[in-house]
Protein backbone atom coordinates (compact mmCIF):
# COMPACT_ATOMS: atom_id res chain seq x y z
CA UNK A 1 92.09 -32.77 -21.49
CA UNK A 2 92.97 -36.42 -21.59
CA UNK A 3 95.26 -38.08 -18.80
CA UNK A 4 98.14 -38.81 -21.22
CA UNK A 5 97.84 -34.34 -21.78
CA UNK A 6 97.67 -33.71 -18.15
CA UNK A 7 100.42 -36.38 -17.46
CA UNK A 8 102.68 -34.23 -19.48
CA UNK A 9 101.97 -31.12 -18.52
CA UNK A 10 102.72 -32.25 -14.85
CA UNK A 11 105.80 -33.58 -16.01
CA UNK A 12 107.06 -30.49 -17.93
CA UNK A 13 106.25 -28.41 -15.22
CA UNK A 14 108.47 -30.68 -12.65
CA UNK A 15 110.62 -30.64 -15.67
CA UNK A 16 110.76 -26.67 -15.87
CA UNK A 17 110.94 -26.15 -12.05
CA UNK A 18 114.02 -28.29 -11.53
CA UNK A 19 115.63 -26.64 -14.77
CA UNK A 20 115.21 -23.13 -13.18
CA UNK A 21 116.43 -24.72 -10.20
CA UNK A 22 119.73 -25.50 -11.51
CA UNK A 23 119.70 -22.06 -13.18
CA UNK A 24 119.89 -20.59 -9.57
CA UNK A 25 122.44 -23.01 -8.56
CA UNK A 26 125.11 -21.59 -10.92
CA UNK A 27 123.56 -17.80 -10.03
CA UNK A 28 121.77 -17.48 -13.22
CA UNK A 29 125.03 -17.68 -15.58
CA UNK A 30 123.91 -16.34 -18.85
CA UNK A 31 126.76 -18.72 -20.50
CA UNK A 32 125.05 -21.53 -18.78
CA UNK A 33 121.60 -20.99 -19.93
CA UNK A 34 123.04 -19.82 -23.94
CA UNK A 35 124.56 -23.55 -23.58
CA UNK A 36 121.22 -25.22 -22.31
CA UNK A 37 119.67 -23.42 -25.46
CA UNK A 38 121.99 -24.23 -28.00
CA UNK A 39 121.70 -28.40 -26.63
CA UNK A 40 118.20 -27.75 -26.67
CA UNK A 41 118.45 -26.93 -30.80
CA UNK A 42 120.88 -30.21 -30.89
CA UNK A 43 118.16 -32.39 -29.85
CA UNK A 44 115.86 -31.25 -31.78
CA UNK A 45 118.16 -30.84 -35.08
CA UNK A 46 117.32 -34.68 -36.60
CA UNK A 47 113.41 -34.12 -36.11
CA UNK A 48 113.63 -30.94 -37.36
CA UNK A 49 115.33 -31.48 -40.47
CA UNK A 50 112.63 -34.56 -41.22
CA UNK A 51 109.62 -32.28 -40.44
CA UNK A 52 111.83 -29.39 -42.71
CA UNK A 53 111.64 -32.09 -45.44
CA UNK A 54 108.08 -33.41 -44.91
CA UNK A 55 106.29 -30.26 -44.04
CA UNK A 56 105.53 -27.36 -46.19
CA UNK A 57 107.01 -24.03 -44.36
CA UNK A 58 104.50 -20.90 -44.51
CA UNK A 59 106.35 -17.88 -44.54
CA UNK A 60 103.84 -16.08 -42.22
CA UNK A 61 105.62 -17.62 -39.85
CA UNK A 62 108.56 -15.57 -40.05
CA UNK A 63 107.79 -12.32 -38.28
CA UNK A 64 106.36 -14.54 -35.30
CA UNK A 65 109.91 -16.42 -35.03
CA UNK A 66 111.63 -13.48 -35.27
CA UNK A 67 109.35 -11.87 -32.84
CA UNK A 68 109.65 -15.04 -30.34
CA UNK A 69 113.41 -14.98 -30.50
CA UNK A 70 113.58 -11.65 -29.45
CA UNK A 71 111.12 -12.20 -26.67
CA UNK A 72 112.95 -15.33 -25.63
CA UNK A 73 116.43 -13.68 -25.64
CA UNK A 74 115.27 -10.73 -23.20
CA UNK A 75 113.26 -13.46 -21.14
CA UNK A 76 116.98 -15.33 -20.95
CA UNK A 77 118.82 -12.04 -20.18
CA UNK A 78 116.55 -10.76 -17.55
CA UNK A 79 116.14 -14.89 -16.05
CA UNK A 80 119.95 -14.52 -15.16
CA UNK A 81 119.87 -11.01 -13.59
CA UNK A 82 116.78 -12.69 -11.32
CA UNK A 83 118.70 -15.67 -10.02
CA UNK A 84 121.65 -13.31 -9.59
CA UNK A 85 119.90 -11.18 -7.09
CA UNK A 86 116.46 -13.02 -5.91
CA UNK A 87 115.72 -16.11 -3.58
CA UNK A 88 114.46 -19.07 -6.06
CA UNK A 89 111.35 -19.86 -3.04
CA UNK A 90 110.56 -16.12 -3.82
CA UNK A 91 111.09 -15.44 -7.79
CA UNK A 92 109.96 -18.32 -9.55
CA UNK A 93 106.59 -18.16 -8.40
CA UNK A 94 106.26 -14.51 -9.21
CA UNK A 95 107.33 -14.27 -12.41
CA UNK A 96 105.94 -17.74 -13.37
CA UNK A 97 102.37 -16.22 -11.70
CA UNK A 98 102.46 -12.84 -13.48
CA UNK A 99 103.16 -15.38 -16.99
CA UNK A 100 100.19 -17.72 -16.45
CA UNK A 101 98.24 -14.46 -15.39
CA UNK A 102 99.73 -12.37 -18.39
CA UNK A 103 98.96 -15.07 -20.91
CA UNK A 104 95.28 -16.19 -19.85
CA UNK A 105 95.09 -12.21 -20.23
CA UNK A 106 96.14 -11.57 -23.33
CA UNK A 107 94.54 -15.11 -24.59
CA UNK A 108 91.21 -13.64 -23.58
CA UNK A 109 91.70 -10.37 -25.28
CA UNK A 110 94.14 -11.13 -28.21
CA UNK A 111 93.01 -14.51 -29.23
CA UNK A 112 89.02 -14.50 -27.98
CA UNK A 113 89.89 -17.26 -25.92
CA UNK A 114 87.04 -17.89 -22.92
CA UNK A 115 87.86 -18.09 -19.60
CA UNK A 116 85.37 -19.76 -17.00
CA UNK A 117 84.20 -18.33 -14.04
CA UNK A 118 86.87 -20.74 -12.09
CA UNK A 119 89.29 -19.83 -14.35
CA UNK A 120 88.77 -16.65 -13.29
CA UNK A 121 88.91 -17.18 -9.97
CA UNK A 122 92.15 -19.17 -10.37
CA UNK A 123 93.96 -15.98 -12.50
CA UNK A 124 92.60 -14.09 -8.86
CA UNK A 125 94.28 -16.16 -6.76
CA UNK A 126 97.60 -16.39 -8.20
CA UNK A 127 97.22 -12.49 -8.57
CA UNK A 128 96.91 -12.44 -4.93
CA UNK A 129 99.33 -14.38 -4.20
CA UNK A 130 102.14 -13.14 -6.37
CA UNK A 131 100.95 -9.73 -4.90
CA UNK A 132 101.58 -11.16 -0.86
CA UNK A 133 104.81 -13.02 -1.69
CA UNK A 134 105.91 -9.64 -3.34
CA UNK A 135 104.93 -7.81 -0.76
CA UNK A 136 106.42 -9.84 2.23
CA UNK A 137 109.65 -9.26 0.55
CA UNK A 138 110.12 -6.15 -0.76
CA UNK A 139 111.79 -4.29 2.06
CA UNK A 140 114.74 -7.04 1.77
CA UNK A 141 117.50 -4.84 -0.03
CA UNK A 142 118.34 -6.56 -3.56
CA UNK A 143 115.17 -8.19 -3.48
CA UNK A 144 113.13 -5.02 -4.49
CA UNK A 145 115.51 -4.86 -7.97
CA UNK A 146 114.75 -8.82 -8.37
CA UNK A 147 111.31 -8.53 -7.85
CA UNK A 148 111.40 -5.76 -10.61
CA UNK A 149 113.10 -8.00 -13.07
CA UNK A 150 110.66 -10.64 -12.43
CA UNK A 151 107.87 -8.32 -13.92
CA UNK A 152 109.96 -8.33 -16.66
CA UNK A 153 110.40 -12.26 -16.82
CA UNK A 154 106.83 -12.36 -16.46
CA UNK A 155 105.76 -10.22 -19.27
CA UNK A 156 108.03 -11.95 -21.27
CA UNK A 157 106.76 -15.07 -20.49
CA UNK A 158 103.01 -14.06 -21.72
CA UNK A 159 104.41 -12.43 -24.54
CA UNK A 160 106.34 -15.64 -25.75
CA UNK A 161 103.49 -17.89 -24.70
CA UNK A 162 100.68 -15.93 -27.21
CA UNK A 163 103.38 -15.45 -29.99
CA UNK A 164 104.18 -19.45 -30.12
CA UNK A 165 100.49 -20.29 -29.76
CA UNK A 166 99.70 -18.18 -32.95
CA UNK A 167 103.62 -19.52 -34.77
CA UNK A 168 102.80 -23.67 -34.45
CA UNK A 169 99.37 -22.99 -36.49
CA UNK A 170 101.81 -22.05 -39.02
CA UNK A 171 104.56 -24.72 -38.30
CA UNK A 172 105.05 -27.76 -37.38
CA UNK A 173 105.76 -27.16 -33.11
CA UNK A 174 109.36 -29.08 -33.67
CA UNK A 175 110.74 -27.28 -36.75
CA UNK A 176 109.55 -24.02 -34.85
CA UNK A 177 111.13 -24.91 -31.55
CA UNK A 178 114.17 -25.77 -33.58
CA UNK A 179 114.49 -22.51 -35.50
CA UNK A 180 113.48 -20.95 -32.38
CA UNK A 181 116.26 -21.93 -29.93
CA UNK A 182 118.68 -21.85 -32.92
CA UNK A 183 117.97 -18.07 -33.35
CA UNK A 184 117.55 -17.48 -29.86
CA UNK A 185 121.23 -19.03 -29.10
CA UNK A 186 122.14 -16.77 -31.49
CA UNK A 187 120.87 -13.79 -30.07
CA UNK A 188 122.83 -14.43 -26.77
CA UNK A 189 126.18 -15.77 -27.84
CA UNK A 190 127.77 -12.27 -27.64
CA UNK A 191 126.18 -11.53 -24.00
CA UNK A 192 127.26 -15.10 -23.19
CA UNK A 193 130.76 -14.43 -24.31
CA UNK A 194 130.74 -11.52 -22.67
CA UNK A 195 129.80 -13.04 -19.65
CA UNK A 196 132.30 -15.81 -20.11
CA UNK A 197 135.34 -13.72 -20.43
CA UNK A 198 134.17 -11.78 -17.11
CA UNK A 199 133.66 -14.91 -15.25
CA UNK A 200 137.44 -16.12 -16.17
C-alpha cells in the first residue's frame, strides 16, 4: 500500500466517523440520512454521466447493484434505529468491528482472499473487543435492543463491502457509486417520508 492509499484511507475513515457522528446528533433521522444519500448521487451525477459515456456498462453488474441497494437500504434503516437507542462511544465500534470482521471473513471464504497470521490476529482482537464493549453494556436497558441492531448493521456492512468489491470489476467505482446511492435513495424515500410526516 503506497502512502498516498493509506493517506486516504485514514482520511475516509475520519471522514466516516464524523459522518456517523452527526448521524447521532440528529438521533439517527432516517430523513436525514435519505438526504445525505440522495446529495451523495448529486455529486457524483457529472462524473458519472462522463464515465456512463466513456465506459462500456457490463450487464453482470446488475444483480450486484440491485443486490447492494438492498443491502445498503436495510444497513440505512437499521443505522437510524441504532443511533435512536445506543450511545455513539458504544455502537459504532461494534457494528463497525463485526463489518471489518464480517468482511475479512467472507473475503477469505467467498473471494479466496489470504489473510496473514497478523491479520489474523488483528480480526481476534477486534472480536474481543467488540465482544467486552458488548458485554460491559448489555445490562443497560435499551442498550441490549441497540446492541442487537448493531449485529444487524454489521452484517450488513460485510455484506455490502464483498458485493461492491465483486460490482467495480464490472464498473467503473463512480458510475457504480452513482447508480448505487441513486437506487438506494430510492429505496428509502417512502420510509423517509414516513418518517418526515411523523417528525412534523
Amino acid at each position: 500500500m503506497t502512502l498516498l492509499v493509506y493517506g486516504l484511507v485514514i482520511l475516509a475513515a475520519l471522514m466516516h466517523a464524523l459522518w456517523n457522528f452527526a448521524a447521532k446528533k440528529v438521533a439517527g433521522s432516517l430523513s436525514l440520512l435519505w438526504v445525505g444519500n440522495s446529495l451523495a448521487a448529486l455529486c457524483c451525477l457529472p462524473l458519472a454521466v462522463y464515465f456512463a459515456i466513456t465506459t462500456n456498462f457490463d450487464p453482470g453488474v446488475v444483480p450486484l447493484l440491485f443486490a447492494t441497494a438492498v443491502i445498503h437500504a436495510v444497513y440505512f434503516l437499521y443505522l437510524s434505529k441504532v443511533y435512536q437507542l445506543g450511545d455513539i462511544s458504544t455502537v459504532y465500534p461494534i457494528q463497525r468491528g463485526i463489518g471489518v470482521a464480517g468482511t475479512a471473513i467472507l473475503g477469505y471464504f467467498l473471494l479466496g482472499e489470504a489473510i496473514s497470521a497478523l491479520g489474523l490476529a488483528g480480526i481476534s482482537l477486534v472480536c474481543i473487543g467488540v465482544g467486552f464493549i458488548g458485554l460491559v453494556r448489555l445490562d443497560l436497558g435499551k442498550q441490549r435492543q441497540a446492541l442487537l441492531y448493531c449485529f444487524v448493521v454489521g452484517l450488513t456492512i460485510a455484506g455490502y463491502s464483498i458485493v461492491d468489491k465483486i460490482a467495480v470489476g464490472y464498473l467503473n467505482p463512480i458510475l457504480f457509486i452513482f447508480i448505487q446511492t441513486t437506487t438506494v435513495a430510492i429505496f428509502l424515500t417512502p420510509y423517509a417520508l414516513g418518517k418526515l410526516k411523523l417528525e412534523t
